[in-house]
Protein backbone atom coordinates (compact mmCIF):
# COMPACT_ATOMS: atom_id res chain seq x y z
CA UNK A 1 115.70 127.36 109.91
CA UNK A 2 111.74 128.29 108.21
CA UNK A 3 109.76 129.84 109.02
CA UNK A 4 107.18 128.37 111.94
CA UNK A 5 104.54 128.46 109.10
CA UNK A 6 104.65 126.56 106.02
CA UNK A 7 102.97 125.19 103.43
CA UNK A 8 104.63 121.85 102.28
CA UNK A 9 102.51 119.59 99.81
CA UNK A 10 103.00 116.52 97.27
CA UNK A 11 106.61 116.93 95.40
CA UNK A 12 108.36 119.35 98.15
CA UNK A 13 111.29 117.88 99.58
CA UNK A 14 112.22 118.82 103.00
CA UNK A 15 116.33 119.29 104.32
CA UNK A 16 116.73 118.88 107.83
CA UNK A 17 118.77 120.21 109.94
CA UNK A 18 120.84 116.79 110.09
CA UNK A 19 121.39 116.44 106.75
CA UNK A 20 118.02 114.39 105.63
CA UNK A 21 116.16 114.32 102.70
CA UNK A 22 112.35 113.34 102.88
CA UNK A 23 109.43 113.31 100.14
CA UNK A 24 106.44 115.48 101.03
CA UNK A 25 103.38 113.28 100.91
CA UNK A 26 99.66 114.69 100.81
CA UNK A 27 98.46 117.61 100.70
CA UNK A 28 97.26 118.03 104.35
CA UNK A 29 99.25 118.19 107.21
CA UNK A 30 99.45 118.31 111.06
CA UNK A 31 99.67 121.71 113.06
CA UNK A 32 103.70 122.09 113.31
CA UNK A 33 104.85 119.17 110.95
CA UNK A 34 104.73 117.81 107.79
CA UNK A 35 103.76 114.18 106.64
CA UNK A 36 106.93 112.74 104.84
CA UNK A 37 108.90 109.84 103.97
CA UNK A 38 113.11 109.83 104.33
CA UNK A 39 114.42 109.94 100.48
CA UNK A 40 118.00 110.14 100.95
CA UNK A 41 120.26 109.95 103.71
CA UNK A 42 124.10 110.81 104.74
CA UNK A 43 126.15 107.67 103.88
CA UNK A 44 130.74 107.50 102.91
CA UNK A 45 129.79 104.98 101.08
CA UNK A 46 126.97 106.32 98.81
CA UNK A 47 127.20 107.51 95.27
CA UNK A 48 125.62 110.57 95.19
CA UNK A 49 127.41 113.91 96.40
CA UNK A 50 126.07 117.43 97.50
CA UNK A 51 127.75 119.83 99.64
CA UNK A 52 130.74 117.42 100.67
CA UNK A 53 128.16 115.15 101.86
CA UNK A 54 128.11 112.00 100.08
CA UNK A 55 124.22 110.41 100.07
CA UNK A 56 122.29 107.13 99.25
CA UNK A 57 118.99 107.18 98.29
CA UNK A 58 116.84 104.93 100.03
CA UNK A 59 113.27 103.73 98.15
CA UNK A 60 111.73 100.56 99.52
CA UNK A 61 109.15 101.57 101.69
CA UNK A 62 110.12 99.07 104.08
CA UNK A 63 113.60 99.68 103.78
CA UNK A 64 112.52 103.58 104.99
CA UNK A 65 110.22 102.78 108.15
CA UNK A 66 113.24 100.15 109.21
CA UNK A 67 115.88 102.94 108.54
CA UNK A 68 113.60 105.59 110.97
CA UNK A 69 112.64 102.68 113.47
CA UNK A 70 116.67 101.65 113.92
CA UNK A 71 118.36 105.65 112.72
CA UNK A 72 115.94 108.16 113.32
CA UNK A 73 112.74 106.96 115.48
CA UNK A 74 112.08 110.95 116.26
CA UNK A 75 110.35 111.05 113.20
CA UNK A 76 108.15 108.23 113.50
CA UNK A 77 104.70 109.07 115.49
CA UNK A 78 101.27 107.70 115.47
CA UNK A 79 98.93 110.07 113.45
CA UNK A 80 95.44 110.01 116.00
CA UNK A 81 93.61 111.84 112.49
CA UNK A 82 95.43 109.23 110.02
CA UNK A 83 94.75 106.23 112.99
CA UNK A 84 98.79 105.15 111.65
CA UNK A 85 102.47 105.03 112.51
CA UNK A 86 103.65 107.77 109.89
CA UNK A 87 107.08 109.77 109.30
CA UNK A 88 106.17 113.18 110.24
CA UNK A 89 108.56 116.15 110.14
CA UNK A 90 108.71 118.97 112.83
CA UNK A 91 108.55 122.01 111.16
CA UNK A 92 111.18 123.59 113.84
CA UNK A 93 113.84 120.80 112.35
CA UNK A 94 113.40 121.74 108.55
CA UNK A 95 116.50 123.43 107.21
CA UNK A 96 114.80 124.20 103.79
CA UNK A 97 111.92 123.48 102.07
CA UNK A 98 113.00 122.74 98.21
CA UNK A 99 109.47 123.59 95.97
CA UNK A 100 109.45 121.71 92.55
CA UNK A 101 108.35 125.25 90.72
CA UNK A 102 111.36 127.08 91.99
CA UNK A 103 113.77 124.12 91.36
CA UNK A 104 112.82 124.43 87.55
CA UNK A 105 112.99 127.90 87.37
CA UNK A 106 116.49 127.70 88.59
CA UNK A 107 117.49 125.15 85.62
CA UNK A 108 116.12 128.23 83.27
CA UNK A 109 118.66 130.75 84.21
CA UNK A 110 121.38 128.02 84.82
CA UNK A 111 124.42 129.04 82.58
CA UNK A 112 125.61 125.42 81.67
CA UNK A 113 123.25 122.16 82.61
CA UNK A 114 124.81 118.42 82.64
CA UNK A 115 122.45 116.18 80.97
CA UNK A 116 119.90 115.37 83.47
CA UNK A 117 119.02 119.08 83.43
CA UNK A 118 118.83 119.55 80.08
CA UNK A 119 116.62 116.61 79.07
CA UNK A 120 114.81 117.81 82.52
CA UNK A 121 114.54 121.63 80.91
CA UNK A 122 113.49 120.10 77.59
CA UNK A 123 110.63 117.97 78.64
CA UNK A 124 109.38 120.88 80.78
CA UNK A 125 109.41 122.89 77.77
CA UNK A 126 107.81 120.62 75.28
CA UNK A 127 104.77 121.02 77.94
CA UNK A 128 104.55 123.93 78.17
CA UNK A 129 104.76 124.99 74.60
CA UNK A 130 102.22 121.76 73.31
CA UNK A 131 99.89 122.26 76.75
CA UNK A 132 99.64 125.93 76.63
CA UNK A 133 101.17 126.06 79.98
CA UNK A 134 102.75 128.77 82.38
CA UNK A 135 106.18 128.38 83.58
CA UNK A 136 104.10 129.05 87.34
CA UNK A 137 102.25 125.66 86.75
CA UNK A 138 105.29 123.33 85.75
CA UNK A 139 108.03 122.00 88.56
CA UNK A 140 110.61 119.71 88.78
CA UNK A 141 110.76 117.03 91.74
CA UNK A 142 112.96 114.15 92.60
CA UNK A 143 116.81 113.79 93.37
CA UNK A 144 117.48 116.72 90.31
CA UNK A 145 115.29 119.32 93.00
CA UNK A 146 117.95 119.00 95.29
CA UNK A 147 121.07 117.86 93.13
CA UNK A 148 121.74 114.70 94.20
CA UNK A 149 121.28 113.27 91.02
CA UNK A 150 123.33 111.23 89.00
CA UNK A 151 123.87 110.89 85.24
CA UNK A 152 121.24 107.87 85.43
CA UNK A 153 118.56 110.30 87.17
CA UNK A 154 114.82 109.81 86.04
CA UNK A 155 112.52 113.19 85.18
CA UNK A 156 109.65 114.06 87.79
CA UNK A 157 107.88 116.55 86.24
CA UNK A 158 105.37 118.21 88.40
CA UNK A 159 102.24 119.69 87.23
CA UNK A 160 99.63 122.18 89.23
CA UNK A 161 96.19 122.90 88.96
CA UNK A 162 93.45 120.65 87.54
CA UNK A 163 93.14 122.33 84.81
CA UNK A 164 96.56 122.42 83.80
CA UNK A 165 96.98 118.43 84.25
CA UNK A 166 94.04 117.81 82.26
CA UNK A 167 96.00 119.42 79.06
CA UNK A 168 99.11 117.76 79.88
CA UNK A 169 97.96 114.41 80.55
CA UNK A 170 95.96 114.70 77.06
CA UNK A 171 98.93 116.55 75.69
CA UNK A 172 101.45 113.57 76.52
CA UNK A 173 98.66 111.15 75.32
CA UNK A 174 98.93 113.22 71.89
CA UNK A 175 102.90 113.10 71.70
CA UNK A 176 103.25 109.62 72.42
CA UNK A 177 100.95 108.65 69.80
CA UNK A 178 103.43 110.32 67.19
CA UNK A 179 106.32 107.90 65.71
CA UNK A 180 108.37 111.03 65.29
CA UNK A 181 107.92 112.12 69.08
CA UNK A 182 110.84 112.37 72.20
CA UNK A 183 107.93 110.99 74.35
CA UNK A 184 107.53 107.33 74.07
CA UNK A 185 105.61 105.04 76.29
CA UNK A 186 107.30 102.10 77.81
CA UNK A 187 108.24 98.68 75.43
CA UNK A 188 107.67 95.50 76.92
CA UNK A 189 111.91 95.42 78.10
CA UNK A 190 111.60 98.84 79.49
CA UNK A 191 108.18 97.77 81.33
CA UNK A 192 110.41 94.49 82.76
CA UNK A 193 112.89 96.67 84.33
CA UNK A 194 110.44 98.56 86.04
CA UNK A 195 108.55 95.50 87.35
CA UNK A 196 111.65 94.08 88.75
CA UNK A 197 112.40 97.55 90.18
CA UNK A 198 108.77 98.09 91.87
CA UNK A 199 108.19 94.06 92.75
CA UNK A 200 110.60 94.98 95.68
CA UNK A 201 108.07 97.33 97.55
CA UNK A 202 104.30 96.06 95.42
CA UNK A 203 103.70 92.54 94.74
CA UNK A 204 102.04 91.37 91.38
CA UNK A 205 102.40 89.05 88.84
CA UNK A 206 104.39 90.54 85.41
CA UNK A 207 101.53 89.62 83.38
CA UNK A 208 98.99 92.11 85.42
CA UNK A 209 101.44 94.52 85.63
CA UNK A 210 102.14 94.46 81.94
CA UNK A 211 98.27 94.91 81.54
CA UNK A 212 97.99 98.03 83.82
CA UNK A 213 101.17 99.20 83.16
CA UNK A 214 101.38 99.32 79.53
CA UNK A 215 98.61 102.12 78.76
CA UNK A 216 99.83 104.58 81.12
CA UNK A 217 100.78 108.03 79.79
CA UNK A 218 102.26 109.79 83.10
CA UNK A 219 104.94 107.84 83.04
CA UNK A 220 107.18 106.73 80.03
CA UNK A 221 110.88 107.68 78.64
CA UNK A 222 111.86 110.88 77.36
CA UNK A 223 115.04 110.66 74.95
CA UNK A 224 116.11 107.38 76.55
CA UNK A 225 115.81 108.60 79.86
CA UNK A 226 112.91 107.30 82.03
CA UNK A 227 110.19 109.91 83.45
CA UNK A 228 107.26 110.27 85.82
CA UNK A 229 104.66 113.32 85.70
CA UNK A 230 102.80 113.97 88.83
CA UNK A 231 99.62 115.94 88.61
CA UNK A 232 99.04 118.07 91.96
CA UNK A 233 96.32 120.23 92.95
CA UNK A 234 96.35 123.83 93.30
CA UNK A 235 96.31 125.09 96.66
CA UNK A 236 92.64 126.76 96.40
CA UNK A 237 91.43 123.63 95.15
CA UNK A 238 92.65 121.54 98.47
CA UNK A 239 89.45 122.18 100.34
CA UNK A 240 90.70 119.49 103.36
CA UNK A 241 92.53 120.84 106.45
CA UNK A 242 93.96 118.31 109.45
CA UNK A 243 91.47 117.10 111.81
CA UNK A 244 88.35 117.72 109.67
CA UNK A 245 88.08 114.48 108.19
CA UNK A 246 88.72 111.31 110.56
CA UNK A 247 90.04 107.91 109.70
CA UNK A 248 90.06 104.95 111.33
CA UNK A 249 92.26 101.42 110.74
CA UNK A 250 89.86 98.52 110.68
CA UNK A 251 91.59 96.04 108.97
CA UNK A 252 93.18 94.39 105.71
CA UNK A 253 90.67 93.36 102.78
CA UNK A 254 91.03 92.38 99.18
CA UNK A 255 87.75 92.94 96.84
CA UNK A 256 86.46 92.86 93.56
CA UNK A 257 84.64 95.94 92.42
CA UNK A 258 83.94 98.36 89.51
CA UNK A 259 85.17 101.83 88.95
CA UNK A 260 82.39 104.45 88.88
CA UNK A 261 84.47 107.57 88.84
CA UNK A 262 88.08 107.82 87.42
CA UNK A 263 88.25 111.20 87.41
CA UNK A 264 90.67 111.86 90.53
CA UNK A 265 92.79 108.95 89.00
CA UNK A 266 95.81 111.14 87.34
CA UNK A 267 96.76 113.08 91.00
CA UNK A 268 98.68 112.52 93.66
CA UNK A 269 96.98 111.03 95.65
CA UNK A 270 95.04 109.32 93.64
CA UNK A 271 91.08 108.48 94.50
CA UNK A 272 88.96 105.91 92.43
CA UNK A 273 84.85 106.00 93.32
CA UNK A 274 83.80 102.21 92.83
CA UNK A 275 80.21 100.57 93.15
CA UNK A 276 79.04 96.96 93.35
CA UNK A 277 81.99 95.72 95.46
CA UNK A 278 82.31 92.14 96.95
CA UNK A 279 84.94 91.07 99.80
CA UNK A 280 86.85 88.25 98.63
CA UNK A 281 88.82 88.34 101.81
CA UNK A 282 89.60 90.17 105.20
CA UNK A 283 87.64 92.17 107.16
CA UNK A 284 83.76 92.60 105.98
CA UNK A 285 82.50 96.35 106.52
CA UNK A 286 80.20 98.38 104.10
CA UNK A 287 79.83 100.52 102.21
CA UNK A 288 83.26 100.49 100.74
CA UNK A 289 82.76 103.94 98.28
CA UNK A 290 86.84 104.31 96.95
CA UNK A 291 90.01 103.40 96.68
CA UNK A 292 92.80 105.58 97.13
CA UNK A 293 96.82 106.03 97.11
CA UNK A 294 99.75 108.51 98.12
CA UNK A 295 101.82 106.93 96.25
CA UNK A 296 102.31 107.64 92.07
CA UNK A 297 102.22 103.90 90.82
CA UNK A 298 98.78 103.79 91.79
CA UNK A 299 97.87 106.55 89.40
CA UNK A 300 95.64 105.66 85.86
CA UNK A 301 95.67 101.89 87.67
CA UNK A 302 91.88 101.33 85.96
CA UNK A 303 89.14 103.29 84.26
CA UNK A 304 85.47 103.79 84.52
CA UNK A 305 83.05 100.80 84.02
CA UNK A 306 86.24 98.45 84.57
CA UNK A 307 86.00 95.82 87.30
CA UNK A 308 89.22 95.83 89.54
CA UNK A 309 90.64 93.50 92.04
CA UNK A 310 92.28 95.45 94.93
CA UNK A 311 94.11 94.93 98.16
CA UNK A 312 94.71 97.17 100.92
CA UNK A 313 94.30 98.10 104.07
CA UNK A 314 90.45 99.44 104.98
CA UNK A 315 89.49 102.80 106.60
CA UNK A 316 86.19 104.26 108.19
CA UNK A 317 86.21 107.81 106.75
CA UNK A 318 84.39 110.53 108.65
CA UNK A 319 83.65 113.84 108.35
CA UNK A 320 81.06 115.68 110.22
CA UNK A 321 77.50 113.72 110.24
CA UNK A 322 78.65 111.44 107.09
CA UNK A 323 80.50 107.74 107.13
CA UNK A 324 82.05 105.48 104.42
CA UNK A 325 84.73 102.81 103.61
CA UNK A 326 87.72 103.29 101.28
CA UNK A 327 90.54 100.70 100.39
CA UNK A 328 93.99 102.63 101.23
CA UNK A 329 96.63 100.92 98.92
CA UNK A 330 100.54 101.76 99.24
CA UNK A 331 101.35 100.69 102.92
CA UNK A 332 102.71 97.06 102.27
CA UNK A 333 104.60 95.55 99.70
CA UNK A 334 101.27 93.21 99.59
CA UNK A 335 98.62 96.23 98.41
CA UNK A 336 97.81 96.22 94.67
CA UNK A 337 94.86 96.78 92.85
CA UNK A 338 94.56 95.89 88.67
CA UNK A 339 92.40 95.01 86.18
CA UNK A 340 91.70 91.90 84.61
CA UNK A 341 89.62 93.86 81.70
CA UNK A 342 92.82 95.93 80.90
């Protein structure tokens, strides 16, 4: 087992001591456990092998909470700080904790890499050489942390440190621009596939999600092979600890409103500061100062002076002597948020 203290944030993956694989999520945790959603579990007939376990990898968020609910209810507990159900991890039950940084580091002094790994390896180094990065501030996340990848695998770059996103995110902005480049953004076909993919677990027409899809730069294919970059924080810039700031459920709501601040928009999570919102529908509170997300596909979703449309589920957010509203999207299948401007 870990140790009894341990720092687990966005892009860990945790093995427990039964054989289960869940996503870190956030960067701020309870006392003793770790916030995290079941990624892939122990299953004869799966397709994915590691350690003479064979695994399938389970992705509908749905799909997840009714796997925990029916397999694995220990898990699930309601969060008194988050006011929600969540998948939280004891800390005594973790097996190992797999960090992104480490994973890639590994793939460097690999003697021979299938192909995942070495369009993994590649892409890592293309950003680091045209980012002026340090090997320190790059990872790699997803199935290929913890080898239960298969030839198919996507790339989850990781990326740490404001800074350090900033000059990728502008970097991959530069390389997809060139004709020449491995780093393409998505074509129309590609962006079908991954609307039929998502539409399972976030409902929106193609047609919006063509619009807010098609100009996003963390996300894209690398030599054929589909990727997703996720920009984290450093530690010392993760100035929230559990219990400090309090939220509170008070409904479902979808508005209309326009972004005043994109500049949290590449991380995960994600945070959007919007002004001069209406309630089209649900539960009336004010002021309503952000939206925000855990999840990636609600990363570069709009941009500053843009009016959105958003649905989600809305949250009284304290800390100390100061109150506000924020839209939370990524719960339900039925939580989106686009713009018609895009």
């Amino acid at each position: 087992m870990v140790e009894m203290k341990l720092q687990a944030r966005e892009g860990d993956i945790i093995e427990t001591a039964d054989h289960l694989f869940f996503d870190v999520k956030g960067l701020v945790h309870p006392l003793r456990k770790i916030v995290a959603f079941i990624r892939f579990v122990p299953d004869p007939e799966g397709a994915r092998k590691r350690e003479r376990i064979t695994y399938r990898k389970v992705y509908p968020l749905e799909e997840r909470y009714e796997l925990l609910r029916e397999q694995f209810p220990q898990y699930l507990v309601f969060d008194p700080v988050f006011d929600e159900q969540l998948c939280e991890v004891p800390i005594e039950t973790v097996k190992h904790l797999f960090k992104p940084a480490e994973g890639l580091a590994s793939l460097c002094y690999k003697d021979v890499l299938d192909k995942v790994e070495t369009d993994a390896l590649e892409f890592a180094e293309l950003l680091k050489k045209n980012a002026n990065l340090s090997w320190s501030k790059l990872g790699i996340s997803g199935s290929l942390l913890v080898g239960i990848h298969t030839s198919s695998s996507d790339i989850d770059p990781i990326i740490y440190g404001s800074e350090n996103c900033r000059k990728a995110y502008t970097t991959l902005k530069s390389l997809m621009s060139h004709k020449e480049s491995p780093v393409k953004p998505y074509t129309r076909k590609g962006l079908k596939r991954l609307f039929d993919f998502r539409s399972k677990d976030t409902v929106m027409t193609f047609e919006d999600f063509l619009r807010t899809e098609s100009r996003k730069v963390l996300q894209g294919m690398f030599k054929r092979r589909d990727y997703f970059v996720r920009c984290v924080k450093s530690w010392s810039e993760i100035e929230d600890e559990y219990g400090i700031v309090q939220y509170k459920s008070m409904g479902y709501a979808k508005i209309k409103a326009s972004v005043a601040d994109d500049s949290e928009m590449i991380y995960t999570p994600c945070c959007y500061k919007i002004v001069d919102v209406k309630i089209l529908e649900g539960v009336h509170v004010e002021p309503i100062e952000e939206i925000a997300s855990f999840r990636g596909r609600f990363c570069e979703q709009a941009r500053n002076g843009e009016t959105v449309i958003a649905q989600g589920k809305v949250e009284r957010v304290q800390a100390g002597g100061q109150m506000f509203y924020r839209l939370l999207l990524g719960n339900r299948t039925s939580d989106f948020m686009f713009s018609p401007e895009a």
